[in-house]
C-alpha atoms as a PDB file:
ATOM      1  CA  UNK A   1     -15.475 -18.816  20.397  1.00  0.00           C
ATOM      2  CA  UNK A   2     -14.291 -15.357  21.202  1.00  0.00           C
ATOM      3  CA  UNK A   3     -11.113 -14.277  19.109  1.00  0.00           C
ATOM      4  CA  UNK A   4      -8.649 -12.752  21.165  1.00  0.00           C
ATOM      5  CA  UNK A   5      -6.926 -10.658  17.462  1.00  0.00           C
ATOM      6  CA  UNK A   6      -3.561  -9.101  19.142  1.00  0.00           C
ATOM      7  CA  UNK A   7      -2.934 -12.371  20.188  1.00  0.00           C
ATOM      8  CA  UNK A   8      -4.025 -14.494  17.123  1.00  0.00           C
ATOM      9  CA  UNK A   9      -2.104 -12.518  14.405  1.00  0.00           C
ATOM     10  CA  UNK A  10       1.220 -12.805  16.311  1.00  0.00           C
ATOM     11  CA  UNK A  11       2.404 -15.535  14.007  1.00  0.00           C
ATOM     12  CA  UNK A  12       1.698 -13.384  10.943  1.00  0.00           C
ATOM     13  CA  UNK A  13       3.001 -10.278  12.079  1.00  0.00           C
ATOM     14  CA  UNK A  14       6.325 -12.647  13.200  1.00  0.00           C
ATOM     15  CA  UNK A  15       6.292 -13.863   9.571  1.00  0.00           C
ATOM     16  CA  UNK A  16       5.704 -10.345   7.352  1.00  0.00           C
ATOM     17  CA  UNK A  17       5.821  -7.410  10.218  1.00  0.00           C
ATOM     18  CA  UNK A  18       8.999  -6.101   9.247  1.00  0.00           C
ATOM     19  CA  UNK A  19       8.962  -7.309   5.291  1.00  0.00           C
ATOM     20  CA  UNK A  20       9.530  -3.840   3.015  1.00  0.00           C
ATOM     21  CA  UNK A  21       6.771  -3.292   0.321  1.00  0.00           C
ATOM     22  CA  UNK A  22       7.385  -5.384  -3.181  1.00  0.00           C
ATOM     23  CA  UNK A  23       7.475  -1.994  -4.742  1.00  0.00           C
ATOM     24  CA  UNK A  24      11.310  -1.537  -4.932  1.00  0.00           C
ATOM     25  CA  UNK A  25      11.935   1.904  -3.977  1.00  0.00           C
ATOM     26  CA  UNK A  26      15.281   3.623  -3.284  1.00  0.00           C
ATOM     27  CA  UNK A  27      14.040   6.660  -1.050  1.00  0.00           C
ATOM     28  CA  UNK A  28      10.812   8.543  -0.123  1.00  0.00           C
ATOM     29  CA  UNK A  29      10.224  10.277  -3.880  1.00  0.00           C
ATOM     30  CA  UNK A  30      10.170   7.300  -5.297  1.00  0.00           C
ATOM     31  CA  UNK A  31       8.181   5.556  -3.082  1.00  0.00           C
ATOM     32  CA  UNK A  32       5.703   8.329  -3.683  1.00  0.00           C
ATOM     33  CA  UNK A  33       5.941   8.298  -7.201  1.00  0.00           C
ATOM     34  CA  UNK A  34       5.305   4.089  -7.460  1.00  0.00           C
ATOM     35  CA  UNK A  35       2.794   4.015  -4.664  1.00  0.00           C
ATOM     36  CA  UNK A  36       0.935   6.699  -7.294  1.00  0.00           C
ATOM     37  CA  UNK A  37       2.145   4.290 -10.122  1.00  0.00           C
ATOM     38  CA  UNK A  38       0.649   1.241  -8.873  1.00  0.00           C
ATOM     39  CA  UNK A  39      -2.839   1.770  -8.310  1.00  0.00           C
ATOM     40  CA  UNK A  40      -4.787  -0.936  -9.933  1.00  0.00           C
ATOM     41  CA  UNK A  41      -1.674  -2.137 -11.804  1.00  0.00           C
ATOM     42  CA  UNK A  42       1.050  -4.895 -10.739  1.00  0.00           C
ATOM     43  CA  UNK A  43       3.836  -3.959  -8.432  1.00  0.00           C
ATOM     44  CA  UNK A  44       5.986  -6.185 -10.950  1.00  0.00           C
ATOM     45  CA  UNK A  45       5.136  -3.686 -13.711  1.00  0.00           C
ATOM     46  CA  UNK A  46       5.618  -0.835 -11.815  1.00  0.00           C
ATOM     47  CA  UNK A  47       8.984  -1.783 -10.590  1.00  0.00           C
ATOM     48  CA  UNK A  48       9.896  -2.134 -14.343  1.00  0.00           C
ATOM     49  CA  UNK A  49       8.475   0.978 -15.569  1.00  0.00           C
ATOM     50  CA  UNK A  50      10.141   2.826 -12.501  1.00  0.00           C
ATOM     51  CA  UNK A  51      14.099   2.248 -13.824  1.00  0.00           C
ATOM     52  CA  UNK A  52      13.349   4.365 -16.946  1.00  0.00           C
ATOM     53  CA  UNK A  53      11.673   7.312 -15.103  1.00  0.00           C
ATOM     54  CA  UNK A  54      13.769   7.334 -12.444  1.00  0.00           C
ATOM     55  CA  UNK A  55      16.546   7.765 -14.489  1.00  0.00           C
ATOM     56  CA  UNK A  56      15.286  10.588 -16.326  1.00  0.00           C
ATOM     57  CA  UNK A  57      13.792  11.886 -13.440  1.00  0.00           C
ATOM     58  CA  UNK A  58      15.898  11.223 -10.700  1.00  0.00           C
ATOM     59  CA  UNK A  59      14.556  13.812  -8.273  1.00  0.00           C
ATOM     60  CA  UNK A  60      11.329  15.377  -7.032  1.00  0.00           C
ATOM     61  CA  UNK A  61      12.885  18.975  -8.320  1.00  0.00           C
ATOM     62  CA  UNK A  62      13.796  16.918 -12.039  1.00  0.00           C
ATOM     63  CA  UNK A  63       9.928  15.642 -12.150  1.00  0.00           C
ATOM     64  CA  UNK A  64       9.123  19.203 -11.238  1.00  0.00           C
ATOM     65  CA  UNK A  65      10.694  20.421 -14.729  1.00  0.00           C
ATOM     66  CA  UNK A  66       9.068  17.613 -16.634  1.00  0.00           C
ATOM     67  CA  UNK A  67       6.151  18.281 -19.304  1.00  0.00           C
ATOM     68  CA  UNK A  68       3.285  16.447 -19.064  1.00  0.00           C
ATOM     69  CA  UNK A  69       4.056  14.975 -22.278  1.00  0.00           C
ATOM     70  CA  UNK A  70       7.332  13.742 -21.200  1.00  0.00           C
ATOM     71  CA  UNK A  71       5.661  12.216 -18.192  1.00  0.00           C
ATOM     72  CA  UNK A  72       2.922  10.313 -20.293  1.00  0.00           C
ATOM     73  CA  UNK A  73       5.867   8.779 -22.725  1.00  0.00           C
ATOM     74  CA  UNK A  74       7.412   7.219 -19.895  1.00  0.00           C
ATOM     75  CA  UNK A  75       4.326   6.138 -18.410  1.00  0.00           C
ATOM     76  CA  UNK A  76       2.219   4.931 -21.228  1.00  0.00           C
ATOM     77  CA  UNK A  77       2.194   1.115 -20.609  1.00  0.00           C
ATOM     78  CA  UNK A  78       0.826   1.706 -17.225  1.00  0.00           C
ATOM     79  CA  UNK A  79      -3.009   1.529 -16.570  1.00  0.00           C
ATOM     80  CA  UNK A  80      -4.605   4.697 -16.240  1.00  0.00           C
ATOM     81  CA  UNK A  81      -1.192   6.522 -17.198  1.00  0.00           C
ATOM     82  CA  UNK A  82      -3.435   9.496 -18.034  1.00  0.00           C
ATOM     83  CA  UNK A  83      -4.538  10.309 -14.848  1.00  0.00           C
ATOM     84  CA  UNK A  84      -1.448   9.571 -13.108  1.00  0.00           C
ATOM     85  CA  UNK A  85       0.503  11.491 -15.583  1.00  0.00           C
ATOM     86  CA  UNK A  86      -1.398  14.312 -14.464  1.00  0.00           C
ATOM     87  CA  UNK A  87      -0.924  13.725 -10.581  1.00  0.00           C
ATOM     88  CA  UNK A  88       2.599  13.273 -11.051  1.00  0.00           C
ATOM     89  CA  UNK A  89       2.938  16.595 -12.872  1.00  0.00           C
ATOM     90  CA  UNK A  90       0.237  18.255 -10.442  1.00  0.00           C
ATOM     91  CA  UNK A  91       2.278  16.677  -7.262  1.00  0.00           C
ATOM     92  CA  UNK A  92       5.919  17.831  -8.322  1.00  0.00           C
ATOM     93  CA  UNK A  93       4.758  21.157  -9.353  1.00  0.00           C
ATOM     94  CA  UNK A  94       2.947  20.916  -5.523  1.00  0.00           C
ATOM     95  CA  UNK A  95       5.756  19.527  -3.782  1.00  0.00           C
ATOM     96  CA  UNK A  96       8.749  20.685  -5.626  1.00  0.00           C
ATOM     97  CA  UNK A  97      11.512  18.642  -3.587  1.00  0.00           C
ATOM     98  CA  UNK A  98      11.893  15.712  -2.015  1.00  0.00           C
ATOM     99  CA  UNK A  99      12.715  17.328   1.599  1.00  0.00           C
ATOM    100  CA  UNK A 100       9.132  19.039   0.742  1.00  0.00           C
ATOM    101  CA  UNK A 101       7.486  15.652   0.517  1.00  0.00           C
ATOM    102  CA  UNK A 102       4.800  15.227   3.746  1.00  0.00           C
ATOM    103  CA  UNK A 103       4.692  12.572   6.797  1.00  0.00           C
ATOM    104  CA  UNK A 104       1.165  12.975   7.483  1.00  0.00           C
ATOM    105  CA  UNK A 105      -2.196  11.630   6.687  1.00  0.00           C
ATOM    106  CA  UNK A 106      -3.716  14.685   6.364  1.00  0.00           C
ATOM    107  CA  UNK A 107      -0.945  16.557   4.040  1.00  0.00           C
ATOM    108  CA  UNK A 108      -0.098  12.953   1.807  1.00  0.00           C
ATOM    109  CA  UNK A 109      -4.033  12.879   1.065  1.00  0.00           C
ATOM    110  CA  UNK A 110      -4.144  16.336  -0.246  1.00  0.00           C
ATOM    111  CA  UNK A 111      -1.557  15.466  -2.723  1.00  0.00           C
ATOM    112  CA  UNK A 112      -3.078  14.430  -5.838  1.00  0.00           C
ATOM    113  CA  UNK A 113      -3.569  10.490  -6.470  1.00  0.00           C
ATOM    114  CA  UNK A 114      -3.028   9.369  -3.165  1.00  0.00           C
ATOM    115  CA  UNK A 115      -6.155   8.498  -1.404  1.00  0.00           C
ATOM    116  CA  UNK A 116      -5.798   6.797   2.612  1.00  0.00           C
ATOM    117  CA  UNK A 117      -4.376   3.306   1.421  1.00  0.00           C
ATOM    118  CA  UNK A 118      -1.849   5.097  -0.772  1.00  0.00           C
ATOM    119  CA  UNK A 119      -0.627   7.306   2.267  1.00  0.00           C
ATOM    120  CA  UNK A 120      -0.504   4.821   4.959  1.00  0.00           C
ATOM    121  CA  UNK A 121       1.646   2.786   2.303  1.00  0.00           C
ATOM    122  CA  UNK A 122       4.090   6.245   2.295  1.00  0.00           C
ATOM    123  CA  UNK A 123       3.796   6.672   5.656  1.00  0.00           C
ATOM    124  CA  UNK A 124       4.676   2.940   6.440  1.00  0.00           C
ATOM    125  CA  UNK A 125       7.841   2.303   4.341  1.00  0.00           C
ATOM    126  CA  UNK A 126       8.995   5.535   5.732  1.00  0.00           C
ATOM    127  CA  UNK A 127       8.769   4.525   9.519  1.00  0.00           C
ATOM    128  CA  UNK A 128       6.695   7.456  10.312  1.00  0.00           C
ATOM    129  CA  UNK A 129       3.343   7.374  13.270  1.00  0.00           C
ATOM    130  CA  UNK A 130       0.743   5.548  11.540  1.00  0.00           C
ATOM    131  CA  UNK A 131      -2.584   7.109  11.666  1.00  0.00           C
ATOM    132  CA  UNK A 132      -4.138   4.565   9.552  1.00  0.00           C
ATOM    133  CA  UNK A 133      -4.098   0.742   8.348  1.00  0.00           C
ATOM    134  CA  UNK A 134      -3.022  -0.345   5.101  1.00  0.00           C
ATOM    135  CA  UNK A 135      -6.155  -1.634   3.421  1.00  0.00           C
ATOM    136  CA  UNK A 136      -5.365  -3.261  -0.244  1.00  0.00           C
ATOM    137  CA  UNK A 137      -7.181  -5.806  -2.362  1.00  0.00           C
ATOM    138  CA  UNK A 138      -5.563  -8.319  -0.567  1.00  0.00           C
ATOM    139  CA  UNK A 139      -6.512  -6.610   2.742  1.00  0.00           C
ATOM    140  CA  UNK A 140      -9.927  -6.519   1.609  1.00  0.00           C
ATOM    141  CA  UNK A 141     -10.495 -10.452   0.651  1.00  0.00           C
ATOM    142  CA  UNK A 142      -7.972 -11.483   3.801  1.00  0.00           C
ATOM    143  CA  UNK A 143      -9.518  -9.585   6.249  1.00  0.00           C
ATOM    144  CA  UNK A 144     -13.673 -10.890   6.158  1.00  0.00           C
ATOM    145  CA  UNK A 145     -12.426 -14.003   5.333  1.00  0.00           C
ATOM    146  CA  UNK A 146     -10.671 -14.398   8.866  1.00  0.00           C
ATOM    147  CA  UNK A 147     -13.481 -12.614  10.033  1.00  0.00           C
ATOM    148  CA  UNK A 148     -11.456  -9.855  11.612  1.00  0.00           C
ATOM    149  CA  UNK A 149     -14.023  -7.197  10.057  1.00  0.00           C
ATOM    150  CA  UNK A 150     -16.656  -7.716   7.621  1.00  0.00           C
ATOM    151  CA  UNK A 151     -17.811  -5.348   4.111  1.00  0.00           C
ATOM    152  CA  UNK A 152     -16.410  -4.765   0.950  1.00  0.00           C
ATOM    153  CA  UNK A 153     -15.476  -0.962   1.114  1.00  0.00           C
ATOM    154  CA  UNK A 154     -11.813  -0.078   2.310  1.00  0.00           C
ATOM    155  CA  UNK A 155     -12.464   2.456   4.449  1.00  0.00           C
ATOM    156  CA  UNK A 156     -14.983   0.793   6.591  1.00  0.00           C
ATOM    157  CA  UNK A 157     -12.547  -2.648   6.674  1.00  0.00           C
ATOM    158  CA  UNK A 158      -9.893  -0.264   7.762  1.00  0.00           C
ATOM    159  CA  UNK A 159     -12.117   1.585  10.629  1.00  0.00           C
ATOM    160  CA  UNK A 160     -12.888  -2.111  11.986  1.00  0.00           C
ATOM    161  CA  UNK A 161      -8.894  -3.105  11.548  1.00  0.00           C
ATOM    162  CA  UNK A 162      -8.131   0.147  14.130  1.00  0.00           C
ATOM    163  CA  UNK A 163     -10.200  -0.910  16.514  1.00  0.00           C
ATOM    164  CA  UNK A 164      -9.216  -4.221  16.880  1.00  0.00           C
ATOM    165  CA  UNK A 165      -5.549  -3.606  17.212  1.00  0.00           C
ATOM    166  CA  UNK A 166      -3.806  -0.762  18.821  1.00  0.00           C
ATOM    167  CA  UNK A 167      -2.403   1.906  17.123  1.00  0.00           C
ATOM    168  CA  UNK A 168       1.504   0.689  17.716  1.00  0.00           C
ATOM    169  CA  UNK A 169       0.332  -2.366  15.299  1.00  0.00           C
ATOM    170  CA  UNK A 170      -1.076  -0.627  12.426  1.00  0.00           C
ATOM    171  CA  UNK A 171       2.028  -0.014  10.322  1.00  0.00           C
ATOM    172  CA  UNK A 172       2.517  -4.051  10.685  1.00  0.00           C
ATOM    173  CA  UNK A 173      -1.370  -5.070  10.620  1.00  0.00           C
ATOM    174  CA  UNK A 174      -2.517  -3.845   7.085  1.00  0.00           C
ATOM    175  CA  UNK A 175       1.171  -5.114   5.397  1.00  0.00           C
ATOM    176  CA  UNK A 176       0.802  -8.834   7.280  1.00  0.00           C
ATOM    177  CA  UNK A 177      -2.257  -9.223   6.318  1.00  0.00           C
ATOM    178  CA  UNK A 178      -1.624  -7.815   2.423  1.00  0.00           C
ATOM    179  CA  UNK A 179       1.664 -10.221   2.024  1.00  0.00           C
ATOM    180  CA  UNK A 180      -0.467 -13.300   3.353  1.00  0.00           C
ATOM    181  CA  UNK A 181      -3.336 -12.365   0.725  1.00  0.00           C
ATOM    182  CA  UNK A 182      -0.433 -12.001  -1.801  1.00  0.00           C
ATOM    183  CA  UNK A 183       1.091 -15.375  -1.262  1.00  0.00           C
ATOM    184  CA  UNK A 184      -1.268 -18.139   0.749  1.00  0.00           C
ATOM    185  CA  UNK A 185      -4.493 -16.317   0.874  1.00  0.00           C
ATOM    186  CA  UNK A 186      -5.476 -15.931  -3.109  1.00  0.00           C
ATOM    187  CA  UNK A 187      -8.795 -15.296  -4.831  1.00  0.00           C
ATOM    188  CA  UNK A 188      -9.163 -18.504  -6.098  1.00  0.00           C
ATOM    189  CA  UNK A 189      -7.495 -21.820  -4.740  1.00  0.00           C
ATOM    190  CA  UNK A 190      -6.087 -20.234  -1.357  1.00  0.00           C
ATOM    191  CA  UNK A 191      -3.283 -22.645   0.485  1.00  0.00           C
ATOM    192  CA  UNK A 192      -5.287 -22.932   3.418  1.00  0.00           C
ATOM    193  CA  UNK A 193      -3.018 -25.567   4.658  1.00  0.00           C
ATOM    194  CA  UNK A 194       0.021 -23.859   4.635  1.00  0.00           C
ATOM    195  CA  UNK A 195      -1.446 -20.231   6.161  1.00  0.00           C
ATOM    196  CA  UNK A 196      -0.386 -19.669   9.974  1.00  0.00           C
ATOM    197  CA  UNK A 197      -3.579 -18.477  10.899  1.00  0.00           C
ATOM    198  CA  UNK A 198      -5.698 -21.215  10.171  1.00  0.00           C
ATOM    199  CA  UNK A 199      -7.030 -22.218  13.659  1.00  0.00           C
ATOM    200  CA  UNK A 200      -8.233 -19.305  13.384  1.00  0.00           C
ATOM    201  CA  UNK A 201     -10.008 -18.265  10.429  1.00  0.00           C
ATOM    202  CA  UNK A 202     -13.472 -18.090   9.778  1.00  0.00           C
ATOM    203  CA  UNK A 203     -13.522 -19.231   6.294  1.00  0.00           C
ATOM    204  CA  UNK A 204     -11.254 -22.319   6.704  1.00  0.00           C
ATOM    205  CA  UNK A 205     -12.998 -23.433  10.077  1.00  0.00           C
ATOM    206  CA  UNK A 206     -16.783 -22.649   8.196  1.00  0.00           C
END
Protein backbone atom coordinates (compact mmCIF):
# COMPACT_ATOMS: atom_id res chain seq x y z
CA UNK A 1 0.00 0.00 0.00
CA UNK A 2 1.26 3.34 -1.12
CA UNK A 3 1.50 5.98 1.83
CA UNK A 4 0.13 9.12 0.89
CA UNK A 5 2.67 11.14 4.14
CA UNK A 6 1.07 14.87 3.94
CA UNK A 7 -1.99 13.26 4.36
CA UNK A 8 -1.18 10.51 6.98
CA UNK A 9 0.64 12.75 9.55
CA UNK A 10 -2.29 15.24 9.70
CA UNK A 11 -3.45 13.82 12.98
CA UNK A 12 0.01 14.26 14.51
CA UNK A 13 0.79 17.51 13.28
CA UNK A 14 -3.09 18.43 14.69
CA UNK A 15 -1.90 16.95 18.02
CA UNK A 16 1.95 18.56 18.50
CA UNK A 17 2.28 21.15 15.33
CA UNK A 18 2.06 24.13 17.28
CA UNK A 19 3.43 22.59 20.87
CA UNK A 20 6.69 24.98 21.98
CA UNK A 21 9.93 22.94 22.68
CA UNK A 22 10.13 21.34 26.48
CA UNK A 23 13.19 23.45 26.79
CA UNK A 24 11.65 26.45 28.68
CA UNK A 25 13.10 29.41 27.17
CA UNK A 26 12.15 33.08 27.72
CA UNK A 27 13.59 34.66 24.38
CA UNK A 28 15.98 33.82 21.48
CA UNK A 29 19.49 33.94 23.76
CA UNK A 30 18.30 31.63 25.78
CA UNK A 31 16.95 29.40 23.52
CA UNK A 32 20.39 29.44 21.97
CA UNK A 33 22.16 28.98 24.98
CA UNK A 34 19.83 25.61 26.14
CA UNK A 35 19.54 24.26 22.65
CA UNK A 36 23.70 24.33 23.10
CA UNK A 37 23.03 23.05 26.73
CA UNK A 38 21.08 20.12 25.88
CA UNK A 39 22.90 18.10 23.56
CA UNK A 40 22.98 14.59 24.75
CA UNK A 41 21.62 15.66 28.16
CA UNK A 42 17.81 15.88 29.44
CA UNK A 43 15.76 18.89 28.63
CA UNK A 44 14.55 18.46 32.41
CA UNK A 45 18.15 19.09 33.51
CA UNK A 46 18.77 21.71 31.34
CA UNK A 47 15.75 23.66 32.26
CA UNK A 48 17.10 23.42 35.89
CA UNK A 49 20.57 24.33 35.27
CA UNK A 50 19.27 27.30 33.01
CA UNK A 51 17.59 29.49 36.20
CA UNK A 52 21.08 29.87 37.76
CA UNK A 53 22.89 31.01 34.55
CA UNK A 54 20.39 32.97 33.39
CA UNK A 55 20.38 34.88 36.29
CA UNK A 56 23.90 35.60 36.34
CA UNK A 57 23.95 35.93 32.86
CA UNK A 58 20.94 37.44 31.83
CA UNK A 59 22.02 38.68 28.42
CA UNK A 60 24.03 37.68 25.36
CA UNK A 61 26.34 41.02 26.10
CA UNK A 62 26.53 39.62 30.21
CA UNK A 63 27.71 35.98 28.79
CA UNK A 64 30.00 38.01 26.59
CA UNK A 65 31.91 39.35 29.85
CA UNK A 66 31.91 35.95 31.46
CA UNK A 67 35.30 33.88 32.03
CA UNK A 68 35.41 30.64 30.99
CA UNK A 69 35.79 29.63 34.44
CA UNK A 70 32.71 31.29 35.52
CA UNK A 71 30.91 29.58 32.69
CA UNK A 72 32.18 25.97 33.65
CA UNK A 73 30.99 26.59 37.54
CA UNK A 74 27.62 27.11 36.44
CA UNK A 75 27.66 24.43 34.04
CA UNK A 76 29.47 21.63 35.68
CA UNK A 77 26.61 19.11 36.30
CA UNK A 78 25.85 19.12 32.68
CA UNK A 79 27.34 16.40 30.33
CA UNK A 80 30.08 17.49 28.33
CA UNK A 81 30.07 21.00 30.24
CA UNK A 82 33.65 21.30 28.94
CA UNK A 83 33.02 21.62 25.55
CA UNK A 84 30.00 23.60 25.85
CA UNK A 85 31.63 25.87 28.25
CA UNK A 86 33.87 26.65 25.57
CA UNK A 87 31.12 27.25 22.79
CA UNK A 88 29.28 29.36 25.03
CA UNK A 89 32.31 31.56 25.69
CA UNK A 90 33.46 31.20 21.89
CA UNK A 91 29.64 32.11 20.74
CA UNK A 92 29.13 35.30 23.04
CA UNK A 93 32.49 36.58 22.33
CA UNK A 94 31.17 35.79 18.38
CA UNK A 95 27.86 37.13 18.73
CA UNK A 96 28.11 39.72 21.36
CA UNK A 97 24.23 40.63 21.64
CA UNK A 98 21.23 39.17 21.42
CA UNK A 99 19.92 41.48 18.37
CA UNK A 100 23.35 39.96 16.81
CA UNK A 101 22.06 36.44 17.21
CA UNK A 102 21.39 34.80 13.38
CA UNK A 103 18.01 33.43 11.61
CA UNK A 104 19.70 31.33 9.21
CA UNK A 105 20.96 27.89 8.63
CA UNK A 106 23.94 28.84 7.24
CA UNK A 107 25.04 31.69 9.94
CA UNK A 108 23.43 29.44 13.26
CA UNK A 109 25.79 26.47 11.97
CA UNK A 110 28.86 28.53 11.96
CA UNK A 111 28.31 29.35 15.51
CA UNK A 112 30.10 27.02 17.64
CA UNK A 113 28.07 23.87 19.09
CA UNK A 114 25.25 24.06 16.98
CA UNK A 115 25.31 21.55 14.27
CA UNK A 116 21.80 21.33 11.66
CA UNK A 117 19.40 19.74 14.37
CA UNK A 118 20.50 22.38 16.87
CA UNK A 119 19.69 25.28 14.31
CA UNK A 120 16.51 24.13 12.90
CA UNK A 121 15.51 23.80 16.74
CA UNK A 122 16.56 27.90 16.90
CA UNK A 123 15.16 28.56 13.88
CA UNK A 124 11.81 26.77 14.78
CA UNK A 125 10.91 28.21 18.23
CA UNK A 126 11.72 31.48 16.69
CA UNK A 127 9.09 31.28 13.77
CA UNK A 128 11.67 31.95 11.23
CA UNK A 129 11.71 30.03 7.20
CA UNK A 130 12.77 26.64 7.90
CA UNK A 131 15.43 25.37 5.70
CA UNK A 132 15.69 22.17 7.44
CA UNK A 133 13.78 19.37 9.59
CA UNK A 134 14.28 18.83 13.10
CA UNK A 135 15.93 15.44 13.34
CA UNK A 136 16.45 14.26 17.22
CA UNK A 137 16.84 10.87 18.83
CA UNK A 138 13.36 10.60 18.90
CA UNK A 139 13.18 11.67 15.21
CA UNK A 140 15.60 9.12 14.45
CA UNK A 141 13.79 5.86 16.13
CA UNK A 142 10.10 7.48 15.08
CA UNK A 143 10.82 8.10 11.75
CA UNK A 144 12.12 4.25 10.19
CA UNK A 145 9.86 2.86 12.41
CA UNK A 146 6.78 4.44 10.48
CA UNK A 147 8.76 3.87 7.62
CA UNK A 148 8.70 7.47 6.49
CA UNK A 149 12.63 7.20 5.72
CA UNK A 150 14.95 4.56 6.59
CA UNK A 151 19.03 4.76 8.20
CA UNK A 152 20.43 5.61 11.30
CA UNK A 153 22.39 8.90 10.49
CA UNK A 154 20.46 12.31 11.03
CA UNK A 155 21.31 13.95 8.20
CA UNK A 156 20.32 11.39 5.71
CA UNK A 157 16.75 10.78 7.86
CA UNK A 158 16.38 14.48 7.55
CA UNK A 159 17.18 14.66 3.56
CA UNK A 160 14.38 11.82 3.17
CA UNK A 161 11.92 13.89 5.78
CA UNK A 162 12.29 17.10 3.06
CA UNK A 163 11.34 15.32 0.41
CA UNK A 164 8.43 13.82 1.58
CA UNK A 165 6.79 16.89 2.91
CA UNK A 166 6.92 20.35 1.59
CA UNK A 167 8.90 22.88 2.87
CA UNK A 168 5.78 24.92 4.65
CA UNK A 169 5.66 21.58 6.98
CA UNK A 170 9.10 21.28 8.13
CA UNK A 171 9.07 23.54 11.18
CA UNK A 172 5.94 21.18 12.33
CA UNK A 173 7.28 17.72 10.79
CA UNK A 174 10.61 17.14 12.77
CA UNK A 175 8.81 18.59 16.33
CA UNK A 176 5.49 16.11 15.72
CA UNK A 177 7.32 13.51 15.13
CA UNK A 178 10.06 14.25 18.21
CA UNK A 179 7.00 14.87 20.86
CA UNK A 180 5.31 11.48 19.65
CA UNK A 181 8.83 9.63 20.13
CA UNK A 182 8.97 11.51 23.51
CA UNK A 183 5.65 10.37 24.82
CA UNK A 184 3.92 7.15 22.84
CA UNK A 185 6.71 6.13 20.62
CA UNK A 186 9.64 5.02 23.30
CA UNK A 187 12.69 2.80 22.90
CA UNK A 188 11.44 0.13 24.72
CA UNK A 189 7.64 -0.72 25.41
CA UNK A 190 6.13 1.94 22.85
CA UNK A 191 2.09 2.59 23.42
CA UNK A 192 1.33 1.48 20.13
CA UNK A 193 -2.26 1.50 21.00
CA UNK A 194 -2.66 4.82 21.99
CA UNK A 195 -0.33 6.53 18.94
CA UNK A 196 -2.58 8.32 16.16
CA UNK A 197 -0.66 7.03 13.49
CA UNK A 198 -1.01 3.53 13.87
CA UNK A 199 -2.90 2.50 10.66
CA UNK A 200 -0.19 3.59 9.43
CA UNK A 201 3.01 2.54 10.68
CA UNK A 202 5.25 0.09 9.47
CA UNK A 203 6.42 -1.33 12.65
CA UNK A 204 2.98 -1.76 14.34
CA UNK A 205 1.29 -3.18 11.05
CA UNK A 206 4.77 -5.65 10.52
Amino acid sequence: MEKHWVESIAPLIRQYGKRKHPLDYANRYQLVVMVILSAQDSDKHINEVAKDFFKSYPTMADLAKASLEDIQRLIGSVRNFGNKSNWLYKLAGTVGDDSKIPTTMAELTKLPGIGRKSANVIIRESGDVAEGIIVDLHVLRVAPRLGVAAGTKPEKVEKQLMEVFPASMWNEVGMSLSFLGRETCRPTNPKCPNCVMKTVCDYYNS
